[in-house]
N, C-alpha and C. Protein backbone atom coordinates (compact mmCIF):
# COMPACT_ATOMS: atom_id res chain seq x y z
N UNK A 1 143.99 18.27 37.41
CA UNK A 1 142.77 17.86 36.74
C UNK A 1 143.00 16.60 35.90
N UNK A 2 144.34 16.28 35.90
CA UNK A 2 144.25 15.12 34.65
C UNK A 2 144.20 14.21 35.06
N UNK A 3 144.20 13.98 36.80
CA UNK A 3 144.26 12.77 37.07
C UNK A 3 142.51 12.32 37.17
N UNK A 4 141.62 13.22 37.31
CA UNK A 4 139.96 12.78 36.74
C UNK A 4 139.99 12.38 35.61
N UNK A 5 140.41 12.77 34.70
CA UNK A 5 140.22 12.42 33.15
C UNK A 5 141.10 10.79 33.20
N UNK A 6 142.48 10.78 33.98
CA UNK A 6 142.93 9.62 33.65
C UNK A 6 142.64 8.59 34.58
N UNK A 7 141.89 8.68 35.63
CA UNK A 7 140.88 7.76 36.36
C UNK A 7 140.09 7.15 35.33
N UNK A 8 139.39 8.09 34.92
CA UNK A 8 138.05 7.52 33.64
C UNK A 8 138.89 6.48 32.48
N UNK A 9 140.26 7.08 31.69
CA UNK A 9 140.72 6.03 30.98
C UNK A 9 140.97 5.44 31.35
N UNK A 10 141.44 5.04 32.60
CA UNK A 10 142.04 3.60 32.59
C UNK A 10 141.01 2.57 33.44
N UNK A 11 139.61 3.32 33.89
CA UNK A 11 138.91 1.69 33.82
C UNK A 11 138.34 1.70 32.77
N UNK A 12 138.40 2.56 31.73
CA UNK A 12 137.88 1.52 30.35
C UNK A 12 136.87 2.19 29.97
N UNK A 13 136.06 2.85 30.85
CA UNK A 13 134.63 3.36 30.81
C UNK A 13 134.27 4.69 29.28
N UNK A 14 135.14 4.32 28.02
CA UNK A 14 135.20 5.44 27.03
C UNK A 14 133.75 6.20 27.02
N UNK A 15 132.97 5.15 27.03
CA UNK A 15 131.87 5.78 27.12
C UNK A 15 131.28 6.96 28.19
N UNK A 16 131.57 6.65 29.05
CA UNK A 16 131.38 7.81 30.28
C UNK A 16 132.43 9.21 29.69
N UNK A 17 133.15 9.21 29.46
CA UNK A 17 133.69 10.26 29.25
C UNK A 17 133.31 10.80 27.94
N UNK A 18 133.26 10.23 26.98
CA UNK A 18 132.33 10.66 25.60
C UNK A 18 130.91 11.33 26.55
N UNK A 19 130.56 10.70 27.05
CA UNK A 19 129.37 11.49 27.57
C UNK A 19 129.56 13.22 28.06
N UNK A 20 130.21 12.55 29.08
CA UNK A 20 131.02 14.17 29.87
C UNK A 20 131.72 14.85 28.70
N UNK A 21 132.31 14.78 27.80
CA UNK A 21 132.86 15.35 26.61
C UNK A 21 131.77 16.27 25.99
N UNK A 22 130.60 15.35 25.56
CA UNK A 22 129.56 15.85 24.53
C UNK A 22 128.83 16.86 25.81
N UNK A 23 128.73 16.48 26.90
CA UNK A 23 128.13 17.84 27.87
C UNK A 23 128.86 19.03 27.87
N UNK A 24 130.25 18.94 27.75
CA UNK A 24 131.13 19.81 27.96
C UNK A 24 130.89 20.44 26.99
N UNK A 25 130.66 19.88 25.73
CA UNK A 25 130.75 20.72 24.63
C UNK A 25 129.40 21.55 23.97
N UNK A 26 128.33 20.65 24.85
CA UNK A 26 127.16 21.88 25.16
C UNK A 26 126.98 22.87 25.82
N UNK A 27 127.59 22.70 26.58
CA UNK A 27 127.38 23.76 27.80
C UNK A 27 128.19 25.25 26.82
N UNK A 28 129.63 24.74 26.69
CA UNK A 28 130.78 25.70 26.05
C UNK A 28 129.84 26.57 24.86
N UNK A 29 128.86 25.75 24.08
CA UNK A 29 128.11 26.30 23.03
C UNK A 29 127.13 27.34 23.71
N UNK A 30 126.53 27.53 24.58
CA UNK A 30 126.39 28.46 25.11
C UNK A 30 126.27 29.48 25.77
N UNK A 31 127.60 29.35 26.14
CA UNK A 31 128.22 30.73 26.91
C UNK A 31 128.17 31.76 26.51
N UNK A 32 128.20 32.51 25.32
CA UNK A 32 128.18 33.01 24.82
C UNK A 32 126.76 33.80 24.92
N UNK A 33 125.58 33.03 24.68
CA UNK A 33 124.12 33.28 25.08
C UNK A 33 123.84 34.01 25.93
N UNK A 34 124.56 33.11 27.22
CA UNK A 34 124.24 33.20 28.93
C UNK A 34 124.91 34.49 28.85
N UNK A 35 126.50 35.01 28.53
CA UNK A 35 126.85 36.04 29.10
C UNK A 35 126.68 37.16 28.67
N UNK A 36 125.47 37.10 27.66
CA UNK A 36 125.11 38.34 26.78
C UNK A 36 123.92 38.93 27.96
N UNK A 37 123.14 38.12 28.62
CA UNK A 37 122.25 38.49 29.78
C UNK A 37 122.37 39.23 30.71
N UNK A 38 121.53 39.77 30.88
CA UNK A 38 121.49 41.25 31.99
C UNK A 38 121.34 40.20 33.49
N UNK A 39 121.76 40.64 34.38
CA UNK A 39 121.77 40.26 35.40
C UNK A 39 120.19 39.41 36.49
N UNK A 40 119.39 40.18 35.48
CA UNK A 40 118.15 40.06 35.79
C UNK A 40 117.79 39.05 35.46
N UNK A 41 117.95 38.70 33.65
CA UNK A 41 117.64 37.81 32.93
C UNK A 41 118.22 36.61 33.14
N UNK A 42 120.08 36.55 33.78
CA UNK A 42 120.04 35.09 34.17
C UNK A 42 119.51 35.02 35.13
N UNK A 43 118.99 35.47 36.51
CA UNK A 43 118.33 34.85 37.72
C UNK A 43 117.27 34.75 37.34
N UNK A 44 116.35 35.00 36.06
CA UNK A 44 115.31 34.45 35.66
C UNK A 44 115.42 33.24 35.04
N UNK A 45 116.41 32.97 34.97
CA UNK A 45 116.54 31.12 34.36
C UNK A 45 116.50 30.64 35.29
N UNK A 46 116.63 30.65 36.63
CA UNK A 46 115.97 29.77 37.76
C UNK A 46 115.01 29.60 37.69
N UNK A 47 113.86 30.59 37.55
CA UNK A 47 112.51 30.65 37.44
C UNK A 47 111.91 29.87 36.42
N UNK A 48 112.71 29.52 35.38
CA UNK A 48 112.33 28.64 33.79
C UNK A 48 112.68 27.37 34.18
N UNK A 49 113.89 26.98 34.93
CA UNK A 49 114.17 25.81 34.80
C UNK A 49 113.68 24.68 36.09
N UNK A 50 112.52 25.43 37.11
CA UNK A 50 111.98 24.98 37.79
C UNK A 50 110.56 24.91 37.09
N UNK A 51 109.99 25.43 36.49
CA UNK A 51 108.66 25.20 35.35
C UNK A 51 109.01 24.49 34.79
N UNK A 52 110.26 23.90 34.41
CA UNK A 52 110.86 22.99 33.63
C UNK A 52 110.45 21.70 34.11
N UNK A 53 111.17 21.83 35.17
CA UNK A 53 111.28 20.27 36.00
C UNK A 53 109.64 20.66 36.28
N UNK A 54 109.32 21.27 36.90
CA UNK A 54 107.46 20.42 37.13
C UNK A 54 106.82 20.03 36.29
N UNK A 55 107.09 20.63 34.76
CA UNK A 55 106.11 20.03 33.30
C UNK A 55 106.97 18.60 33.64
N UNK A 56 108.14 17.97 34.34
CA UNK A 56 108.33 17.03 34.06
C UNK A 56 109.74 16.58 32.96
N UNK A 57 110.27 17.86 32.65
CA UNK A 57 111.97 17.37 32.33
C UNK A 57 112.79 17.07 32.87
N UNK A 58 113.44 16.61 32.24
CA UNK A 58 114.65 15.46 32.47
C UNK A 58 115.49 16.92 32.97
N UNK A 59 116.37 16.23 34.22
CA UNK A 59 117.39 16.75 35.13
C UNK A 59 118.90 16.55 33.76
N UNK A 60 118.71 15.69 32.75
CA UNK A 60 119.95 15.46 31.97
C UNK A 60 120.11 16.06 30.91
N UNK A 61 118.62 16.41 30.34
CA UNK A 61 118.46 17.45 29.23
C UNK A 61 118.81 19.09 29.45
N UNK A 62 118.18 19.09 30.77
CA UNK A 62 118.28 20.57 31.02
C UNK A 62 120.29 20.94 31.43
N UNK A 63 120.67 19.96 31.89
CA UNK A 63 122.18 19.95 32.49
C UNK A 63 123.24 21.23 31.45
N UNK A 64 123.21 21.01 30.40
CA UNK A 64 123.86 22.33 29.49
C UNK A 64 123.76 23.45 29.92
N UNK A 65 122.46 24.12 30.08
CA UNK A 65 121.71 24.92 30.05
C UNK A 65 122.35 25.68 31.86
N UNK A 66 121.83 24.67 32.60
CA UNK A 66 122.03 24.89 34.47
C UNK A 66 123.15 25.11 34.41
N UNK A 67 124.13 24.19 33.74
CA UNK A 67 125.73 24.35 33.99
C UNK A 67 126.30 25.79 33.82
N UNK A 68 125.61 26.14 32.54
CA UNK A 68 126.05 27.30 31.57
C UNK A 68 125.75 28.39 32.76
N UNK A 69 124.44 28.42 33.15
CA UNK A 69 124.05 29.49 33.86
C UNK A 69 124.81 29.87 34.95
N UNK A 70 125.64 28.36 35.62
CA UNK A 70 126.46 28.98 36.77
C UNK A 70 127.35 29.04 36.55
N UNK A 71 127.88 28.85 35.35
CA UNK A 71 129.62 28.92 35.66
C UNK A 71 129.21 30.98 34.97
N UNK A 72 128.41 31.27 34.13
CA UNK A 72 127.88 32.78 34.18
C UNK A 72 127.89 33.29 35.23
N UNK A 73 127.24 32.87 36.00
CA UNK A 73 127.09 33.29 37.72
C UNK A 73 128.27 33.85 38.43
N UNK A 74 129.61 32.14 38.10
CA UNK A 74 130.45 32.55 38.84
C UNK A 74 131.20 33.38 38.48
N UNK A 75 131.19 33.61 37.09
CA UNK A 75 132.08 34.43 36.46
C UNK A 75 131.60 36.03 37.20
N UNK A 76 130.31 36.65 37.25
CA UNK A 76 129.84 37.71 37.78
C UNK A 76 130.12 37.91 39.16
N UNK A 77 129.93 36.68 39.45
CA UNK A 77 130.27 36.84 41.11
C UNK A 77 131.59 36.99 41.66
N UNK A 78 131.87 35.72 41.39
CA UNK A 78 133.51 35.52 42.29
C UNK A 78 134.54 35.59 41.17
N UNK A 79 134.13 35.98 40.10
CA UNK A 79 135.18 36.23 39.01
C UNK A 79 136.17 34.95 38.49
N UNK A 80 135.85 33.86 38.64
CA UNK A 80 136.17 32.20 38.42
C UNK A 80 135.28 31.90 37.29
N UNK A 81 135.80 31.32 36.59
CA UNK A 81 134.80 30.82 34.90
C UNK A 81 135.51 28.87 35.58
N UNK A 82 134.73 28.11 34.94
CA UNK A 82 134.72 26.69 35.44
C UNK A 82 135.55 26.62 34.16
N UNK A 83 136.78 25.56 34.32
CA UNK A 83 137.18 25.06 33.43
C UNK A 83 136.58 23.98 32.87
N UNK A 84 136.61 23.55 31.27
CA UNK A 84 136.45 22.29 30.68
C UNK A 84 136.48 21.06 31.84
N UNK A 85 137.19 20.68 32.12
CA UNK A 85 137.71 19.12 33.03
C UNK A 85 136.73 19.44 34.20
N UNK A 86 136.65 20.56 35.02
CA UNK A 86 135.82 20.74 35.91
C UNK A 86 134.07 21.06 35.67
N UNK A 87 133.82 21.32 34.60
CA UNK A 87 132.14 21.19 34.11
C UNK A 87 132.11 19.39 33.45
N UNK A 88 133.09 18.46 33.58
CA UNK A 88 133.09 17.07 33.33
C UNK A 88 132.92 16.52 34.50
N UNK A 89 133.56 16.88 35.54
CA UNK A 89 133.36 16.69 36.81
C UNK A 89 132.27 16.86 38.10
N UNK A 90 131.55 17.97 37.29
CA UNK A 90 130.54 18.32 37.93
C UNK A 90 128.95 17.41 36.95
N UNK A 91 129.60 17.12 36.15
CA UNK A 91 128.18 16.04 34.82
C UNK A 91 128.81 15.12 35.48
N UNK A 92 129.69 14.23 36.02
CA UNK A 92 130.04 13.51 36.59
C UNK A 92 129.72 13.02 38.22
N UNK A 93 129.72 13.94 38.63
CA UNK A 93 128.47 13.87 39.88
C UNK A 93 127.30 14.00 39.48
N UNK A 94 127.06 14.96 38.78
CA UNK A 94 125.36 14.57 38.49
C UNK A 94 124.72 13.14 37.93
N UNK A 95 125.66 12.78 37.23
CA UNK A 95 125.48 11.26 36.37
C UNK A 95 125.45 9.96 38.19
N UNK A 96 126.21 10.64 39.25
CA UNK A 96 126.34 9.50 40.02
C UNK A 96 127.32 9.03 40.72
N UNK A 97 128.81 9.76 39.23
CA UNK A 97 129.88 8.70 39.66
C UNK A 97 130.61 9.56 41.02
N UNK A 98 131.81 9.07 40.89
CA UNK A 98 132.74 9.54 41.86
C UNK A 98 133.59 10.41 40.66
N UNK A 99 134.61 11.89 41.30
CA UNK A 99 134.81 12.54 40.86
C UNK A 99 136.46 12.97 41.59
N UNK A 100 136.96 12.16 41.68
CA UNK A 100 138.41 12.33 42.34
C UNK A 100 138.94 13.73 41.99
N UNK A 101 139.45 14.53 43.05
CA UNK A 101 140.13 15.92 42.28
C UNK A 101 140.98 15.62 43.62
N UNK A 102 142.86 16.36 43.27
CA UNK A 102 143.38 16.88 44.46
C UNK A 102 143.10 18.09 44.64
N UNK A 103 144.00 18.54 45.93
CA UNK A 103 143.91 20.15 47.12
C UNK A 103 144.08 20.90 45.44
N UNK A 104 143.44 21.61 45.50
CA UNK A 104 143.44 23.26 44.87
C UNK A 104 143.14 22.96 43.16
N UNK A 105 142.11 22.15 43.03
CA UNK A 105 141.80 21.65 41.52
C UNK A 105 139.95 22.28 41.27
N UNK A 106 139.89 22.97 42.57
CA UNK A 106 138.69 22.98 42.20
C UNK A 106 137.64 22.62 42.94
N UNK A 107 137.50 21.46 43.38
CA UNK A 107 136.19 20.93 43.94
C UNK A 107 134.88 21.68 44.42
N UNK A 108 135.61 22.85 45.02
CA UNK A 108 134.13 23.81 45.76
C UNK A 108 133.77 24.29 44.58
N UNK A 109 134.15 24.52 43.54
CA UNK A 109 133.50 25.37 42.19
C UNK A 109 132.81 24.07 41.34
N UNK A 110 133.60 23.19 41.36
CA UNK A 110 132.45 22.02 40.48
C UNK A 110 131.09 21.65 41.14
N UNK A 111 131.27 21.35 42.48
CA UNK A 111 130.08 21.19 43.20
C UNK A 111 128.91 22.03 42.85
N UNK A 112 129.34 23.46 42.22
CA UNK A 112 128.21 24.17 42.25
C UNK A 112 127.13 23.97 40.96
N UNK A 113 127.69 23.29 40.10
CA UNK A 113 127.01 22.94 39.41
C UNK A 113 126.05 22.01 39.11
N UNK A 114 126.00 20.58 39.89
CA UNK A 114 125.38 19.61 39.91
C UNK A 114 124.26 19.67 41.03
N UNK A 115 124.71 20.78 41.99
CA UNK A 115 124.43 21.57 43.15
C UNK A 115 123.06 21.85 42.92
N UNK A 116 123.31 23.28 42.20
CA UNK A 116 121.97 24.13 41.19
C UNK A 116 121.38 23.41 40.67
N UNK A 117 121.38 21.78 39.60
CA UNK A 117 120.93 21.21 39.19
C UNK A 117 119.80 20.60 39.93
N UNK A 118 120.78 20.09 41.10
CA UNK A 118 119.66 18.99 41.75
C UNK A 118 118.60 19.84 42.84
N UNK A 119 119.44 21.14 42.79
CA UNK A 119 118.11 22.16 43.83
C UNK A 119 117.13 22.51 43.28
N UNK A 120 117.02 22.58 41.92
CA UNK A 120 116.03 23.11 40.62
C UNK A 120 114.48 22.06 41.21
N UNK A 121 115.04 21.21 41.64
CA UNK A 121 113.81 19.75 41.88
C UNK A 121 112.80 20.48 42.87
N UNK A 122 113.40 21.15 43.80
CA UNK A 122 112.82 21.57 45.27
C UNK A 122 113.05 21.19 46.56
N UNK A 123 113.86 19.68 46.02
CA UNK A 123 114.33 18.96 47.72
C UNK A 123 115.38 19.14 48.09
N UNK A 124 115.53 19.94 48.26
CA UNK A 124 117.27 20.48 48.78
C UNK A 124 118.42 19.35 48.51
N UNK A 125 119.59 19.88 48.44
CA UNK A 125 120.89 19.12 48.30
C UNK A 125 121.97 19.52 49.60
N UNK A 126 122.23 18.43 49.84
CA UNK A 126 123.70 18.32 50.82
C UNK A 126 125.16 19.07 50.45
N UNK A 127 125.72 19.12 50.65
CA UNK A 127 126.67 19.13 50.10
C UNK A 127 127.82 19.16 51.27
N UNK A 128 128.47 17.73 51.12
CA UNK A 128 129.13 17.15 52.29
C UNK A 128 130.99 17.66 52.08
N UNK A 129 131.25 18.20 53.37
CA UNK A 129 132.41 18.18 53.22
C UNK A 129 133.54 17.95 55.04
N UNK A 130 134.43 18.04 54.82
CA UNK A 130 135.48 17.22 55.78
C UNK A 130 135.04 18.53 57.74
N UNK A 131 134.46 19.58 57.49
CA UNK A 131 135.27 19.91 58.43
C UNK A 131 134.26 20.90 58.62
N UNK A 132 133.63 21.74 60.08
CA UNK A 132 133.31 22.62 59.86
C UNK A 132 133.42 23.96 59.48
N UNK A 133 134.73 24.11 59.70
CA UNK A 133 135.05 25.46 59.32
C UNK A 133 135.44 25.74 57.54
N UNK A 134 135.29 24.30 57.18
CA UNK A 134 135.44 24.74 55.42
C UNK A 134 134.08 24.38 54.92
N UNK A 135 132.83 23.51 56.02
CA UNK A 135 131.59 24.06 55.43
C UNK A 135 131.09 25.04 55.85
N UNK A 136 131.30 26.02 56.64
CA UNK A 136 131.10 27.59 56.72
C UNK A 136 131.79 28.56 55.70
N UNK A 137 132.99 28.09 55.46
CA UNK A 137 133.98 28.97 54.57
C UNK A 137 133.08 28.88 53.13
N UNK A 138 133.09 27.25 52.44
CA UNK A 138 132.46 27.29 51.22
C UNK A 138 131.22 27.42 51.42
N UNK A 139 129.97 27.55 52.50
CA UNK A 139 129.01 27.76 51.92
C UNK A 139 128.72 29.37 51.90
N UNK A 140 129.29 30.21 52.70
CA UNK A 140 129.63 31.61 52.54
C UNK A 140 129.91 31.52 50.88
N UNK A 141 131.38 31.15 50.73
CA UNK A 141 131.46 31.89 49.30
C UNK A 141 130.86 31.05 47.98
N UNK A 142 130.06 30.22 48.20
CA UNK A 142 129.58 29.87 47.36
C UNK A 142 127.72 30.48 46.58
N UNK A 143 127.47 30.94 48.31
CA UNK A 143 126.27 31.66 48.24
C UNK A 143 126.22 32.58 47.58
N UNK A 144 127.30 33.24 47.43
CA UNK A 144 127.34 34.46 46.46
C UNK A 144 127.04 34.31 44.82
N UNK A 145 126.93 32.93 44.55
CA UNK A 145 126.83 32.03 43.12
C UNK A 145 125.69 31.89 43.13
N UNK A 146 124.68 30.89 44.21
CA UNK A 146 123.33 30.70 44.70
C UNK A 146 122.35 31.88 44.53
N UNK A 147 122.21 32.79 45.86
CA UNK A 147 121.81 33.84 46.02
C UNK A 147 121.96 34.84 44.66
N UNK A 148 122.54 34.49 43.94
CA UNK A 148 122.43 35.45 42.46
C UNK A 148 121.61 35.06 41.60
N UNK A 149 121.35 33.54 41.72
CA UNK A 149 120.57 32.48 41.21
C UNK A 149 119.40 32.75 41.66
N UNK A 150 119.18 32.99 42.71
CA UNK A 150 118.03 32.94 43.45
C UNK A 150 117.58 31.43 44.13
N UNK A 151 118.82 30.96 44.97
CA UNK A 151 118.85 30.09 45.89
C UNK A 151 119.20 30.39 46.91
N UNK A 152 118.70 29.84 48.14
CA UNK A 152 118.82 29.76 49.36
C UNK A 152 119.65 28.54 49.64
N UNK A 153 120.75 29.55 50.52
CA UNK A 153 121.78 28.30 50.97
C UNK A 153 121.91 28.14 52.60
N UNK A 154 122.55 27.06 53.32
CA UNK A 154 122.31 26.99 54.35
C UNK A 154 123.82 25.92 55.17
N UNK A 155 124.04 26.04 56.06
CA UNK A 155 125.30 25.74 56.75
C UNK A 155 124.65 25.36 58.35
N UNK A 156 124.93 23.38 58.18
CA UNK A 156 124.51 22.53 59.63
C UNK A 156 125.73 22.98 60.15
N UNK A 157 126.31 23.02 61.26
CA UNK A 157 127.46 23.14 62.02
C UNK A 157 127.19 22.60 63.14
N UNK A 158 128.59 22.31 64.42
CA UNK A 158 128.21 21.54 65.58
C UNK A 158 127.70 22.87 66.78
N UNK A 159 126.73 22.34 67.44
CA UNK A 159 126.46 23.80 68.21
C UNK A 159 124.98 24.18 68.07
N UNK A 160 124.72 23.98 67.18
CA UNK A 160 123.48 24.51 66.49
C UNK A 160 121.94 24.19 66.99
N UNK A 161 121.55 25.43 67.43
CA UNK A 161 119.76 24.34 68.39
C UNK A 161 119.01 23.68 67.05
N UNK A 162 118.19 22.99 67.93
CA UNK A 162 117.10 22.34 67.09
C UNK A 162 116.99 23.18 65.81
N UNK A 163 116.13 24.52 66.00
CA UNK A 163 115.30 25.25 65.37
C UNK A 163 116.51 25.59 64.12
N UNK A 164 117.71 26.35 64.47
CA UNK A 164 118.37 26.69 63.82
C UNK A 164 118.69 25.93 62.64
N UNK A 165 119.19 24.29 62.80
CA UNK A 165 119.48 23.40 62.17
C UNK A 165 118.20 23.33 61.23
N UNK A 166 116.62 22.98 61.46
CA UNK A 166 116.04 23.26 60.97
C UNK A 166 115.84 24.27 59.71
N UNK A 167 116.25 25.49 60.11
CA UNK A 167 116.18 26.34 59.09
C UNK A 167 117.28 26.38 57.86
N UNK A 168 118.31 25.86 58.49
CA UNK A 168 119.49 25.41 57.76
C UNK A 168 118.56 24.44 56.52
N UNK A 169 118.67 23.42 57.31
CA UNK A 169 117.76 22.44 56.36
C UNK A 169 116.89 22.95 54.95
N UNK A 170 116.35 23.37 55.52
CA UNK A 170 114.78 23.90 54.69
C UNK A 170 115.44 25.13 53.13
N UNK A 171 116.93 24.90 52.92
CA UNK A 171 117.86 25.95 52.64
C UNK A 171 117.47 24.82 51.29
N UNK A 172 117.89 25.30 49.94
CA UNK A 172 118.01 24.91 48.31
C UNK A 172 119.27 24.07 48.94
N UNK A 173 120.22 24.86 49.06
CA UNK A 173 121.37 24.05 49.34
C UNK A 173 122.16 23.85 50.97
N UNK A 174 122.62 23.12 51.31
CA UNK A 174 123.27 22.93 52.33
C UNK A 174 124.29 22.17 52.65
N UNK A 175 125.19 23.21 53.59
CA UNK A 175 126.72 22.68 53.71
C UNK A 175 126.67 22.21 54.88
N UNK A 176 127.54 21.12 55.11
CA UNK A 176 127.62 20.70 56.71
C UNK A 176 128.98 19.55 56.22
N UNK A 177 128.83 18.44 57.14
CA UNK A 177 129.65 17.33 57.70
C UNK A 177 129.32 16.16 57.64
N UNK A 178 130.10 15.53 57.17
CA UNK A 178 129.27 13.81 57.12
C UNK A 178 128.56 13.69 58.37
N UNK A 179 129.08 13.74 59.71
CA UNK A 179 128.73 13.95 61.21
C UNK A 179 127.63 15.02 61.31
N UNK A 180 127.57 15.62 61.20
CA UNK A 180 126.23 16.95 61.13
C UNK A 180 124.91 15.79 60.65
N UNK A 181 125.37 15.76 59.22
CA UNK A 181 124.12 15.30 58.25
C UNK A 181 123.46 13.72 58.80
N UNK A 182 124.62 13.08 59.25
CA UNK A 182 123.98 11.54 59.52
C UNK A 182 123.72 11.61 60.82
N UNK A 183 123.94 12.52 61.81
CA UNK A 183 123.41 12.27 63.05
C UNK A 183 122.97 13.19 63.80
């Protein structure tokens, strides 16, 4: 993980990471909240934070709040709590940037956060990765995070008829292949 954090220092960008810092340190403020909730009550924060976004809030305000709720999620689900550096990483895709991690730092668990964020809108999110058999693998175990949420997830693969792909599509979230998605 330190080599994300020491990407960010050394082009200079203090500011970007003060940012991701001060998110980090919202989100951390309420965990505590989130994991006092009955099971019921967090998959009803899906339901709030899509009334949210249609009155018209900001995707950056609400970000504490979404983050908090899934790394809750994952903790219930797959028994994984998101580390600090990795809820920076995941405000870090949401902000835009690039998010360098090596093999076994994480990546399928940060994704899920900026993930939930940008599905809250209604237009589904991608979520691109190298290979098909690890976008079947992660969107399986990631659904178990989603689907608790009360998202629909979905997996393009090669093979797949028209219709099927379709329904994939029409999914909150979806896993596939750079190759799947662009062609």
């Amino acid at each position: 993980m330190a080599s994300f954090l020491e990407k960010i220092l050394r082009t200079g960008d203090k500011r970007v990471l003060r940012q991701l810092e001060a998110y980090t340190k919202a989100v951390n403020s309420l965990e505590d909240s989130f994991a006092s909730m009955t099971d019921e009550e967090l998959r009803a924060e899906t339901d709030k934070f899509r009334e949210r976004v249609k009155d018209g809030e900001s995707l950056d305000i609400m970000l504490p709040e979404a983050f908090a709720v899934v790394r809750e999620a994952s903790k219930r689900t797959l028994g994984k709590r998101h580390y600090d550096v990795q809820l920076m990483g995941g405000a870090a895709l949401h902000l835009g940037n690039i998010a360098e991690m090596k093999t076994g730092e994480g990546k399928t668990l940060v994704a899920t956060m900026p993930s939930y964020l940008r599905a809250l809108t209604g237009k589904g999110v991608h979520v691109v990765t190298v290979n098909d058999y690890l976008a079947k693998y992660q969107s399986d175990l990631m659904a178990r995070v989603y689907n608790f949420l009360g998202m629909t997830v979905g997996c393009v693969l090669v093979g797949q008829e028209p219709a099927e792909r379709r329904e994939q599509y029409n999914a909150d979230i979806t896993y596939g292949t750079n190759n799947e998605f662009g062609f």
